[in-house]
N, C-alpha and C. Protein backbone atom coordinates (compact mmCIF):
# COMPACT_ATOMS: atom_id res chain seq x y z
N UNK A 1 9.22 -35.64 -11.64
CA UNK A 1 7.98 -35.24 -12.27
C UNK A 1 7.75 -33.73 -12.12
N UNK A 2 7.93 -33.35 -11.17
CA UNK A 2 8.12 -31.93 -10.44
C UNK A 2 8.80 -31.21 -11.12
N UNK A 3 10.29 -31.56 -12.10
CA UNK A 3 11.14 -30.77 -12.43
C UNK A 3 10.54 -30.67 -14.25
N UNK A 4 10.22 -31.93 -14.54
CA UNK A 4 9.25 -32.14 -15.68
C UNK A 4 7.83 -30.49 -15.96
N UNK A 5 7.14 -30.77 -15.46
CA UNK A 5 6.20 -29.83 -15.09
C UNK A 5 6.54 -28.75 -14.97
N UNK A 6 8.10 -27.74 -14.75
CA UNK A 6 8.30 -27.02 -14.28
C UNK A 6 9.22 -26.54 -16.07
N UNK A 7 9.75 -27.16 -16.51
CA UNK A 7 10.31 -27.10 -17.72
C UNK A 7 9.03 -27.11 -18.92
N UNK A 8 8.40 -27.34 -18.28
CA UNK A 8 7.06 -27.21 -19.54
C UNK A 8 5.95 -26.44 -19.39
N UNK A 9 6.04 -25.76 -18.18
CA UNK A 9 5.75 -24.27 -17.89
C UNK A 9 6.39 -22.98 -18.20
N UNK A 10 8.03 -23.41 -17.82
CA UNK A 10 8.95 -22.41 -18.46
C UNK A 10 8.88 -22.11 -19.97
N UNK A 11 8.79 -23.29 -20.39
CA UNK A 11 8.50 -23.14 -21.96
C UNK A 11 7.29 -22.97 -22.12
N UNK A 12 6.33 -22.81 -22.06
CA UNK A 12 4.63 -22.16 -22.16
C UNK A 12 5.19 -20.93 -21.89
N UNK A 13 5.72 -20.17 -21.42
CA UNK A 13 5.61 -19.07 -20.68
C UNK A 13 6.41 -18.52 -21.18
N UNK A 14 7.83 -18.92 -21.71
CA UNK A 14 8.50 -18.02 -22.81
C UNK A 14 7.71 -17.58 -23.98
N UNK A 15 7.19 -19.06 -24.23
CA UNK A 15 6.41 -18.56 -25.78
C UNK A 15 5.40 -17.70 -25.50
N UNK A 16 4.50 -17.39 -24.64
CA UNK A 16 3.48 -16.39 -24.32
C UNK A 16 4.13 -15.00 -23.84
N UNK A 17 5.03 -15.42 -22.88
CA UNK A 17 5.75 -13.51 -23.28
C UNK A 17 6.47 -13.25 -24.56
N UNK A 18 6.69 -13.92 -25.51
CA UNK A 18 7.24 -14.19 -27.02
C UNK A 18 5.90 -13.35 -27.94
N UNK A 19 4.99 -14.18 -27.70
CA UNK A 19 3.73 -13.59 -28.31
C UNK A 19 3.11 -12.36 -28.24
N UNK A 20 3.08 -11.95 -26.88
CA UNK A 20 2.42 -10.73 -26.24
C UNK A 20 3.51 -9.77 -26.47
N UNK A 21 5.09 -10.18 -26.66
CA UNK A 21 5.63 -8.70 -27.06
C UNK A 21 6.31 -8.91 -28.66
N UNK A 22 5.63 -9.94 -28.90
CA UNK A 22 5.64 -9.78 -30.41
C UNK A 22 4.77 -8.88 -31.23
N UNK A 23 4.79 -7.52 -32.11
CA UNK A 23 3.93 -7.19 -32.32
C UNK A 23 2.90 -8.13 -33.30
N UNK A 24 1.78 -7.87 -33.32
CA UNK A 24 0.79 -8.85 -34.19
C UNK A 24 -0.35 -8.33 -35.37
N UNK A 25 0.41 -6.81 -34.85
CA UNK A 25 -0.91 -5.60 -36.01
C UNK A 25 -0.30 -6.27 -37.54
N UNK A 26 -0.27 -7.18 -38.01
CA UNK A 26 0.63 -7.47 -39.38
C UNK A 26 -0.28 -7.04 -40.57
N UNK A 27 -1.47 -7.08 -39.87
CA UNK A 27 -2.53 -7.08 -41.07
C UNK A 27 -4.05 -6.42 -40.22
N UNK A 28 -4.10 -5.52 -41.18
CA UNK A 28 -5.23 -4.01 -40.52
C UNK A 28 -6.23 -4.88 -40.51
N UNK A 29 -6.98 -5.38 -42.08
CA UNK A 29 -7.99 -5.73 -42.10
C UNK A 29 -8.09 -6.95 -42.71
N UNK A 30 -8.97 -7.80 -42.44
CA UNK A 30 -9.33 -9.20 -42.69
C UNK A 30 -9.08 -8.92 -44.27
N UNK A 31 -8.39 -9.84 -45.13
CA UNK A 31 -8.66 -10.18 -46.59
C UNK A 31 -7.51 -8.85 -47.36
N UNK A 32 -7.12 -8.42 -46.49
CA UNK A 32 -5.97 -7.62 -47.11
C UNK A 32 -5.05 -7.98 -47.11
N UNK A 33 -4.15 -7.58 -48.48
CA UNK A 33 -2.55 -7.85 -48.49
C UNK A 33 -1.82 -6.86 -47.97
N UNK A 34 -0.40 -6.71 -47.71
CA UNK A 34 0.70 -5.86 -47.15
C UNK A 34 1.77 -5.97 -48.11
N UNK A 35 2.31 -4.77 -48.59
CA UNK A 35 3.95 -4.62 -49.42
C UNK A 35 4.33 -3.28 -49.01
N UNK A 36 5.80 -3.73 -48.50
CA UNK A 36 6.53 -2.52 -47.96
C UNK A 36 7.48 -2.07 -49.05
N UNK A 37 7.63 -0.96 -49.27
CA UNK A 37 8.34 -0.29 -50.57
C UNK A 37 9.42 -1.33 -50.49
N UNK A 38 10.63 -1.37 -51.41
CA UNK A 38 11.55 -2.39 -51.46
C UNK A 38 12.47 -0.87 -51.26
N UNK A 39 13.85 -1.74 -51.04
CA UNK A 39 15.13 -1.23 -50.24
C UNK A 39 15.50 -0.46 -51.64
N UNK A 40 15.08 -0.58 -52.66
CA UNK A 40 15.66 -0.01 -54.21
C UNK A 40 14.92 1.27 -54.63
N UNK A 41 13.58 1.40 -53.62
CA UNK A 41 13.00 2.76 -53.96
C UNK A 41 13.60 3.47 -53.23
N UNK A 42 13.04 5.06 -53.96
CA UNK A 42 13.74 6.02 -54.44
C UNK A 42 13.06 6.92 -53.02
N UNK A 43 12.52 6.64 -52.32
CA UNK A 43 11.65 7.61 -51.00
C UNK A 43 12.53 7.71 -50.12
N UNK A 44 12.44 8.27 -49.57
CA UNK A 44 13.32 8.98 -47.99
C UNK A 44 13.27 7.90 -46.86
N UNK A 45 14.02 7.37 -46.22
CA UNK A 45 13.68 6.86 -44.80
C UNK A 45 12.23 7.80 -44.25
N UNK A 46 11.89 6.88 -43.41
CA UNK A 46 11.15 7.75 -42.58
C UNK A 46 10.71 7.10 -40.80
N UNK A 47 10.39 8.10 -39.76
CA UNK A 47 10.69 8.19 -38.91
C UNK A 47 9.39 7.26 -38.07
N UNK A 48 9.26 6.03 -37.40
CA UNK A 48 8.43 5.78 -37.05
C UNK A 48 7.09 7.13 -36.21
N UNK A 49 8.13 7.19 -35.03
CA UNK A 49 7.63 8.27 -34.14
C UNK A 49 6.67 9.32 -35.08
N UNK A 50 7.03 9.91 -36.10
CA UNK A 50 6.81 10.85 -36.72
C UNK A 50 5.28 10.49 -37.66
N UNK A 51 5.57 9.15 -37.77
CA UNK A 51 4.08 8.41 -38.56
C UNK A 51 3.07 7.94 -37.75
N UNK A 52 3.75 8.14 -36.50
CA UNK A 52 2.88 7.39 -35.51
C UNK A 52 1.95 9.00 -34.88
N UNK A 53 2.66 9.95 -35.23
CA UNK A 53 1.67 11.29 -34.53
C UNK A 53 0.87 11.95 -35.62
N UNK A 54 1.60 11.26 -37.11
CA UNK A 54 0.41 11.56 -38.14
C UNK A 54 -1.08 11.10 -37.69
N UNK A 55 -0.75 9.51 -37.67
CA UNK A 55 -1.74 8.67 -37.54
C UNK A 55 -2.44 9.21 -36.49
N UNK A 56 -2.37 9.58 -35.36
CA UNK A 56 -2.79 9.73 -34.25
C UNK A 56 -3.22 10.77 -33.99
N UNK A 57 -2.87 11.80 -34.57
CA UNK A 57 -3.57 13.26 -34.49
C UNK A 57 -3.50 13.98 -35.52
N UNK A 58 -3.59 13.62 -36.86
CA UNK A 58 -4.17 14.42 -38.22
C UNK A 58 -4.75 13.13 -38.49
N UNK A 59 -4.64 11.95 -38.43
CA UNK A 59 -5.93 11.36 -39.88
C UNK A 59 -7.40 11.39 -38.97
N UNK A 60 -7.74 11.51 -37.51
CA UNK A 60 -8.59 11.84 -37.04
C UNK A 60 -8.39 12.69 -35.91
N UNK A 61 -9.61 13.72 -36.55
CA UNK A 61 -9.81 14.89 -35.85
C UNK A 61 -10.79 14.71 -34.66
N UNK A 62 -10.48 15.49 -33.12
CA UNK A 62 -11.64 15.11 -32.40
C UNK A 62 -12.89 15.11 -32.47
N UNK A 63 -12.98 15.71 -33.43
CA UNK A 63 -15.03 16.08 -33.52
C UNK A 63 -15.13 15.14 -34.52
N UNK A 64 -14.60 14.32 -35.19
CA UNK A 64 -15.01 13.11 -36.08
C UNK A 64 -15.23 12.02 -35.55
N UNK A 65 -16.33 11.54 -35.50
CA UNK A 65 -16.24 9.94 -35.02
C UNK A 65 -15.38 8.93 -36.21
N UNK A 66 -14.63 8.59 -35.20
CA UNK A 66 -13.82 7.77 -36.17
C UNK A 66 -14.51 6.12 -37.28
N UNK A 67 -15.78 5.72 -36.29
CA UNK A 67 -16.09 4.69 -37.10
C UNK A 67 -17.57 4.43 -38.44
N UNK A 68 -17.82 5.60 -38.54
CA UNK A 68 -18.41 6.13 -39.75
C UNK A 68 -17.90 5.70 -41.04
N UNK A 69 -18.52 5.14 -41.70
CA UNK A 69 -18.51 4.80 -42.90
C UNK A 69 -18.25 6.61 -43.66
N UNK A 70 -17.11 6.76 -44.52
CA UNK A 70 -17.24 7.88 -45.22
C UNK A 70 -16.89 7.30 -46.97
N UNK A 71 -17.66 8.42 -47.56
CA UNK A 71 -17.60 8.11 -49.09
C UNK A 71 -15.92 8.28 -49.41
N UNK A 72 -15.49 7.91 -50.47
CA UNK A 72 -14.36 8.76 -51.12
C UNK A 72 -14.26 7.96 -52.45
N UNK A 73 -14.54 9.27 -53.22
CA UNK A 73 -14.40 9.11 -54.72
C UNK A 73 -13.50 10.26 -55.48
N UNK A 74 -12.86 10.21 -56.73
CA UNK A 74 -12.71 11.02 -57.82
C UNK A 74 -13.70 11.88 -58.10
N UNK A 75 -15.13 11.58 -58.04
CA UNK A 75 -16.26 12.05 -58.64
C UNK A 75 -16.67 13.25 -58.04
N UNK A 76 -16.65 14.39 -58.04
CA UNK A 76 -16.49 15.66 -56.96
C UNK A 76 -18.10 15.57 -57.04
N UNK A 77 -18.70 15.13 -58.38
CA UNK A 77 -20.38 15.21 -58.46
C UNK A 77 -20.98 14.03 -57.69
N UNK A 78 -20.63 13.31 -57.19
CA UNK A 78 -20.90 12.26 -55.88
C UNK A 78 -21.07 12.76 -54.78
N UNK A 79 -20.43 14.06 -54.61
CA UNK A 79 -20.31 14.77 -53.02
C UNK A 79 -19.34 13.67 -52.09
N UNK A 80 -18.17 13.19 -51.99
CA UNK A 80 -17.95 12.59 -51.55
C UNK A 80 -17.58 12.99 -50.17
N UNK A 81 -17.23 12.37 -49.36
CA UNK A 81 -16.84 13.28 -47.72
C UNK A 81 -15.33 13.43 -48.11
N UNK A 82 -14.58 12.64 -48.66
CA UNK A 82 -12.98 13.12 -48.91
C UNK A 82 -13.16 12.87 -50.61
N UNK A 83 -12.46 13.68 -51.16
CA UNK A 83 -12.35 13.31 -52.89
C UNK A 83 -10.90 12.96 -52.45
N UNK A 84 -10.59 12.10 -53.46
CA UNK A 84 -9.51 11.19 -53.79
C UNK A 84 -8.30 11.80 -54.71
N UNK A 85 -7.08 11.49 -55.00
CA UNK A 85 -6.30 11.06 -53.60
C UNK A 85 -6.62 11.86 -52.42
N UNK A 86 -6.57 11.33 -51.24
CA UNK A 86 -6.51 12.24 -50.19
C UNK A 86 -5.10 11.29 -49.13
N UNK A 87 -4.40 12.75 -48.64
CA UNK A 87 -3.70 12.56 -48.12
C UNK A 87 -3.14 13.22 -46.74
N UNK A 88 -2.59 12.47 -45.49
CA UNK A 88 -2.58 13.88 -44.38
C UNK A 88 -1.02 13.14 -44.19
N UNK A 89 -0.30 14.49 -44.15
CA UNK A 89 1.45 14.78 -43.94
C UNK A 89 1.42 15.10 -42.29
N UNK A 90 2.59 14.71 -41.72
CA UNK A 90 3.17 14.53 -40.57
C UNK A 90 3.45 16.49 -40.77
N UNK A 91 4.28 16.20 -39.96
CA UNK A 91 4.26 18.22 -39.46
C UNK A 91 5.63 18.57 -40.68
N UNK A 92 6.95 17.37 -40.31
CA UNK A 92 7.98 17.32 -41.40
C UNK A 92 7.61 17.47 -43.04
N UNK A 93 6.26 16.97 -42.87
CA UNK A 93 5.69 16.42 -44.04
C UNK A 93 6.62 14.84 -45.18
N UNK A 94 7.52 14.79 -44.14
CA UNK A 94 7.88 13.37 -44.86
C UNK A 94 7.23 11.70 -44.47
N UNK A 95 6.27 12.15 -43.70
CA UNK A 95 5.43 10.86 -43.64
C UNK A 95 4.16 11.22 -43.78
N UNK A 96 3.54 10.59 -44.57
CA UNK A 96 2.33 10.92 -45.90
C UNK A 96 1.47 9.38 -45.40
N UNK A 97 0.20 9.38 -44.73
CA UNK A 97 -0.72 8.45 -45.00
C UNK A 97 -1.62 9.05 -46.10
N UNK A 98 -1.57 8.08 -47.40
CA UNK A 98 -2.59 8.67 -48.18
C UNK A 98 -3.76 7.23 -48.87
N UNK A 99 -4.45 7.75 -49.21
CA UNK A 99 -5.51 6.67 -49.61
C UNK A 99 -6.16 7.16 -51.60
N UNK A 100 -6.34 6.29 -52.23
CA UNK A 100 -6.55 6.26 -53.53
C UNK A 100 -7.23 5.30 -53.46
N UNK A 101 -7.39 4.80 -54.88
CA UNK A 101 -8.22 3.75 -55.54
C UNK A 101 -7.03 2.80 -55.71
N UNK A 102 -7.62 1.42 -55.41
CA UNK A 102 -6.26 0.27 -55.71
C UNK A 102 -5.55 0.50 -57.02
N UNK A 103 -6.48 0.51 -58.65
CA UNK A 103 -6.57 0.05 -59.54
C UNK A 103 -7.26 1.16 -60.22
N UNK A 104 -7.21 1.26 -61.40
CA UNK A 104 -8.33 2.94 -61.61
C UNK A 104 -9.53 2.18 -61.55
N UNK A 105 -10.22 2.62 -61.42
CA UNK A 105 -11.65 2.67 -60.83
C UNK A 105 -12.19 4.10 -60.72
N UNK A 106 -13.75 3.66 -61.43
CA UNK A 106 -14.22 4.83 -60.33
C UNK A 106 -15.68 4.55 -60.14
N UNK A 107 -16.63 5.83 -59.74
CA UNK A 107 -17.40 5.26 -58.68
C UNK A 107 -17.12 5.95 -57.45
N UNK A 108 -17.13 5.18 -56.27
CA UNK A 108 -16.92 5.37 -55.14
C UNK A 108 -16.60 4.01 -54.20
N UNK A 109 -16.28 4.76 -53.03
CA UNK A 109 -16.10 3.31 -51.98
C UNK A 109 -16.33 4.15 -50.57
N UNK A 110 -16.95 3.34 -49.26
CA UNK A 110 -17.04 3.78 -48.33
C UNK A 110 -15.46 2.54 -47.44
N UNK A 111 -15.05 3.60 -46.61
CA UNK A 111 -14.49 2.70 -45.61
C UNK A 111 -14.54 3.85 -43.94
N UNK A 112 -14.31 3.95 -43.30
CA UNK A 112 -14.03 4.55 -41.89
C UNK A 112 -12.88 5.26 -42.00
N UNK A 113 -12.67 6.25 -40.85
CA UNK A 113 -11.01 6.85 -40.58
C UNK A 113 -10.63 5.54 -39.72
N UNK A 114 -10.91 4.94 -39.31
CA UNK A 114 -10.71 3.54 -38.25
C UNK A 114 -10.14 3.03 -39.13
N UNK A 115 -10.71 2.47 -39.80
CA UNK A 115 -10.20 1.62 -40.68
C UNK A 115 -8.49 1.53 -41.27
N UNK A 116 -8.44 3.14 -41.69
CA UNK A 116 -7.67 3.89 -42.66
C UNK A 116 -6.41 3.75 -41.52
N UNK A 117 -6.58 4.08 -40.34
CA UNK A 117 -6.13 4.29 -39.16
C UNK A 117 -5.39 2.53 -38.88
N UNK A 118 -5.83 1.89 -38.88
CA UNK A 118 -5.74 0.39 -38.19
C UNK A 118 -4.78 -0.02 -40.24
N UNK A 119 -4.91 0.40 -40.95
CA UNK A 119 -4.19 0.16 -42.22
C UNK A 119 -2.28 0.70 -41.71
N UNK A 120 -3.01 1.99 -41.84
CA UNK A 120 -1.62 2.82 -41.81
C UNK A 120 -0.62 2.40 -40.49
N UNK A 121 -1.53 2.26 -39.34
CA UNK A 121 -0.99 1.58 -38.04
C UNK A 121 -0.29 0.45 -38.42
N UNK A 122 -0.34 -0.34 -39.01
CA UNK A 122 -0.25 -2.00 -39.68
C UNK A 122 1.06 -2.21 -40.61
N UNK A 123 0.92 -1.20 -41.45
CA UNK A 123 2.39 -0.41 -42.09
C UNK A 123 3.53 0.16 -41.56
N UNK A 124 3.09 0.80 -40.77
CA UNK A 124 3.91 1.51 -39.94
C UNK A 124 5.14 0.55 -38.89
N UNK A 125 3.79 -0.20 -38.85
CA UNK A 125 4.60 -1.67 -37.60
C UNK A 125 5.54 -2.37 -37.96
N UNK A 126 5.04 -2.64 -39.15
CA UNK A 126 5.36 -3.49 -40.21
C UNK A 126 6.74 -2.75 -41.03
N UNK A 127 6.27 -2.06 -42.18
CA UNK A 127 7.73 -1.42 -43.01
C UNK A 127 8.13 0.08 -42.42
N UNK A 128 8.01 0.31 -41.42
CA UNK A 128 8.96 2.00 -40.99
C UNK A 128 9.60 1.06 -40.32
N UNK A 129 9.29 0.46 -38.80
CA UNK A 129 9.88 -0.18 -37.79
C UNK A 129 11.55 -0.66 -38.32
N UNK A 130 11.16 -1.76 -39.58
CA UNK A 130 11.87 -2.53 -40.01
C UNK A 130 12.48 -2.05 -40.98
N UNK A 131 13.87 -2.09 -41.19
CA UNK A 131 14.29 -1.57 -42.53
C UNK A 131 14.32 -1.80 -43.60
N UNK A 132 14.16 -1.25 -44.51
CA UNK A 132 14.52 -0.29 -45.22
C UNK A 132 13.99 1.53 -44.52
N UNK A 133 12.97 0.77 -43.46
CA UNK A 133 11.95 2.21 -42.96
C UNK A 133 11.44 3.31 -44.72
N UNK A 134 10.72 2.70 -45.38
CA UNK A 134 10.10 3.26 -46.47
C UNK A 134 8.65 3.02 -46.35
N UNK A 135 7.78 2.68 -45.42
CA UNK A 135 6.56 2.66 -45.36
C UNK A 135 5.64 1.63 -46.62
N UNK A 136 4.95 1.49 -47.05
CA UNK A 136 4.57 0.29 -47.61
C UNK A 136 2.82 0.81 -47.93
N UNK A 137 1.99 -0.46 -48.13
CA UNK A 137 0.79 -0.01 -48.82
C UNK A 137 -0.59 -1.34 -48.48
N UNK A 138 -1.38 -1.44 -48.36
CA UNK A 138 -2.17 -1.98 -48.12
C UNK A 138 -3.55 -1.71 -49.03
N UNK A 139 -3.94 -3.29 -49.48
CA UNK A 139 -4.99 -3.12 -50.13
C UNK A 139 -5.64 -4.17 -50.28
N UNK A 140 -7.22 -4.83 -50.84
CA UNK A 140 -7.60 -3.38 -51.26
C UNK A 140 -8.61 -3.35 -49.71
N UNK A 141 -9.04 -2.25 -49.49
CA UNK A 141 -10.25 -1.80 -48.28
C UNK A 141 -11.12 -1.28 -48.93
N UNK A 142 -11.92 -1.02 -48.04
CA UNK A 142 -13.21 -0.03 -48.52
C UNK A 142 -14.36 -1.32 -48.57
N UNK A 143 -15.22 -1.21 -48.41
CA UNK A 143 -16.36 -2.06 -48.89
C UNK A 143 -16.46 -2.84 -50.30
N UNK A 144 -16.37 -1.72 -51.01
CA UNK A 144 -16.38 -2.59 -52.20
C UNK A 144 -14.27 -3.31 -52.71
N UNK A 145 -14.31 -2.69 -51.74
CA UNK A 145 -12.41 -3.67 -51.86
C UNK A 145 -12.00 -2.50 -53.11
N UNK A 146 -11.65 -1.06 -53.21
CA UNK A 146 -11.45 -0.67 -54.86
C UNK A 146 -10.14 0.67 -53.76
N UNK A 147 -10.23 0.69 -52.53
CA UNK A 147 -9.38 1.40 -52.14
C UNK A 147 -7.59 1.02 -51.53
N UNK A 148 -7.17 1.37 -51.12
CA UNK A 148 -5.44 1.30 -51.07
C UNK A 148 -4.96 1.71 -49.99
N UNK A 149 -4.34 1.78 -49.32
CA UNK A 149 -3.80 2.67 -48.28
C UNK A 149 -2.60 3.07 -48.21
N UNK A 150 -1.61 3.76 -47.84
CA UNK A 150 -0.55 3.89 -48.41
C UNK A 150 0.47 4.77 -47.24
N UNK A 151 1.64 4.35 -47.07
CA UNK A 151 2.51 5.26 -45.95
C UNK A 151 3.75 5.51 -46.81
N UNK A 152 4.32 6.26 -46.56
CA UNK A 152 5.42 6.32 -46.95
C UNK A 152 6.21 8.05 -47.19
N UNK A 153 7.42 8.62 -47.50
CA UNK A 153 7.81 9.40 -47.91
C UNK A 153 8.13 10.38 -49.19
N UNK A 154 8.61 11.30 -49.09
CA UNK A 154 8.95 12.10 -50.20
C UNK A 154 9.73 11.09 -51.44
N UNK A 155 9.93 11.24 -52.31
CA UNK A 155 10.30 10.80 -53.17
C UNK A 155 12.07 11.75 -52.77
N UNK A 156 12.93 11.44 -53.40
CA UNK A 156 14.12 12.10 -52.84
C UNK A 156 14.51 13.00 -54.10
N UNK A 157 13.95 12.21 -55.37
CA UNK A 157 14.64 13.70 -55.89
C UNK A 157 13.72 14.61 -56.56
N UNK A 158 12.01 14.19 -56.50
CA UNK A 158 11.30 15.23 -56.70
C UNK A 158 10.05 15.98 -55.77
N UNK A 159 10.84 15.60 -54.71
CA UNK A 159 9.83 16.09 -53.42
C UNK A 159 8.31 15.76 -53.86
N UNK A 160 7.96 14.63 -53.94
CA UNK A 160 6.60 14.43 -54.05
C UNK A 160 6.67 12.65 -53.96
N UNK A 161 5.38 12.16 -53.16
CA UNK A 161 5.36 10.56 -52.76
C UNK A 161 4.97 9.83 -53.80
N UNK A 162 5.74 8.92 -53.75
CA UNK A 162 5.68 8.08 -55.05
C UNK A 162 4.90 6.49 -54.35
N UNK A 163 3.92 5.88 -55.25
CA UNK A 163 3.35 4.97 -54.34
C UNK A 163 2.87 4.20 -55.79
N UNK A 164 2.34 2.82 -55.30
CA UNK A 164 1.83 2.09 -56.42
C UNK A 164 0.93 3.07 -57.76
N UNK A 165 0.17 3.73 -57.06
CA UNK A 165 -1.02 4.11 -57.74
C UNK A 165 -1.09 5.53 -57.37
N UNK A 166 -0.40 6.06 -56.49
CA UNK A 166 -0.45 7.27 -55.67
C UNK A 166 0.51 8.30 -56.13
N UNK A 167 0.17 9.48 -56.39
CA UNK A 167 0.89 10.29 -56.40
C UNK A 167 1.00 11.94 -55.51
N UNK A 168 1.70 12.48 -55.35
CA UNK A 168 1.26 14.26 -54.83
C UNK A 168 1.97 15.02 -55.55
N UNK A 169 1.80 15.82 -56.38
CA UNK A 169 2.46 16.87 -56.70
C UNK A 169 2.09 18.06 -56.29
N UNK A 170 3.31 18.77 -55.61
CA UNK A 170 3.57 20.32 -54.58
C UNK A 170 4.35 20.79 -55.45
């Protein structure tokens, strides 16, 4: 009975250190989907480490509270706190968290840098970690659900990020 009990602890206990170093960020925010670029796009690898110090020290700045609702629209006559696309590049500049509208839309939408933060984190875990390492996209957020989130790299042959809905041209 003893040896019983002891085999069905071992097994509780694999599966709980299974769990706890399984990562579990799969999904930022309640009611959102996840798609990681496919192995056929045209973007650059990109470097976890390198998305992980975007995230961590350019999409919030210390004097910002991170859990503030901020506007972000197209509409420059909205006053928004970020106008749209907005995007912050790693130092390489080949890892790009950027945020748009899912779908055109416009208007506005409020969501947090938290938020934006716990998206891009979620991606990162998710499609850099794992290969193809092309970063991926999340949507929709924002309150009214009309925003996107988006990780990923340069495009390879026109130096600019190519994304569902997203674009940068430099």
């Amino acid at each position: 009975m003893m040896s019983n009990l002891l085999v069905t602890f071992l097994a509780l206990s694999s599966r709980l250190i299974a769990a706890i170093s399984t990562p579990t960020f799969h999904i930022a925010i309640e009611g959102t989907k996840m798609n990681c670029w496919p192995a056929t796009s045209i973007l650059r690898p990109i470097i976890y480490k390198e998305c992980l110090d975007t995230i961590n020290t350019d999409l919030i700045s210390p004097s910002t509270d991170p859990n503030i609702p901020l506007m972000f629209s197209k509409d420059n006559q909205l006053n928004p706190d970020f106008p749209l696309p907005k995007f912050w590049k790693s130092a390489s500049g080949n890892c790009i968290v950027g945020i748009d509208y899912e779908h055109k839309s416009d208007g506005y939408d409020r969501t947090s840098l938290h938020d934006i933060k716990r998206a891009a984190l979620a991606i990162a875990r998710t499609c850099v970690i794992r290969p193809p390492h092309l970063g991926g996209v999340i949507e929709p957020v924002g309150w009214q659900n009309k925003l996107g989130v988006s990780l990923g790299g340069f495009e390879l042959s026109k130096g600019k990020i190519l994304n569902n809905t997203l674009s940068l041209n430099e």
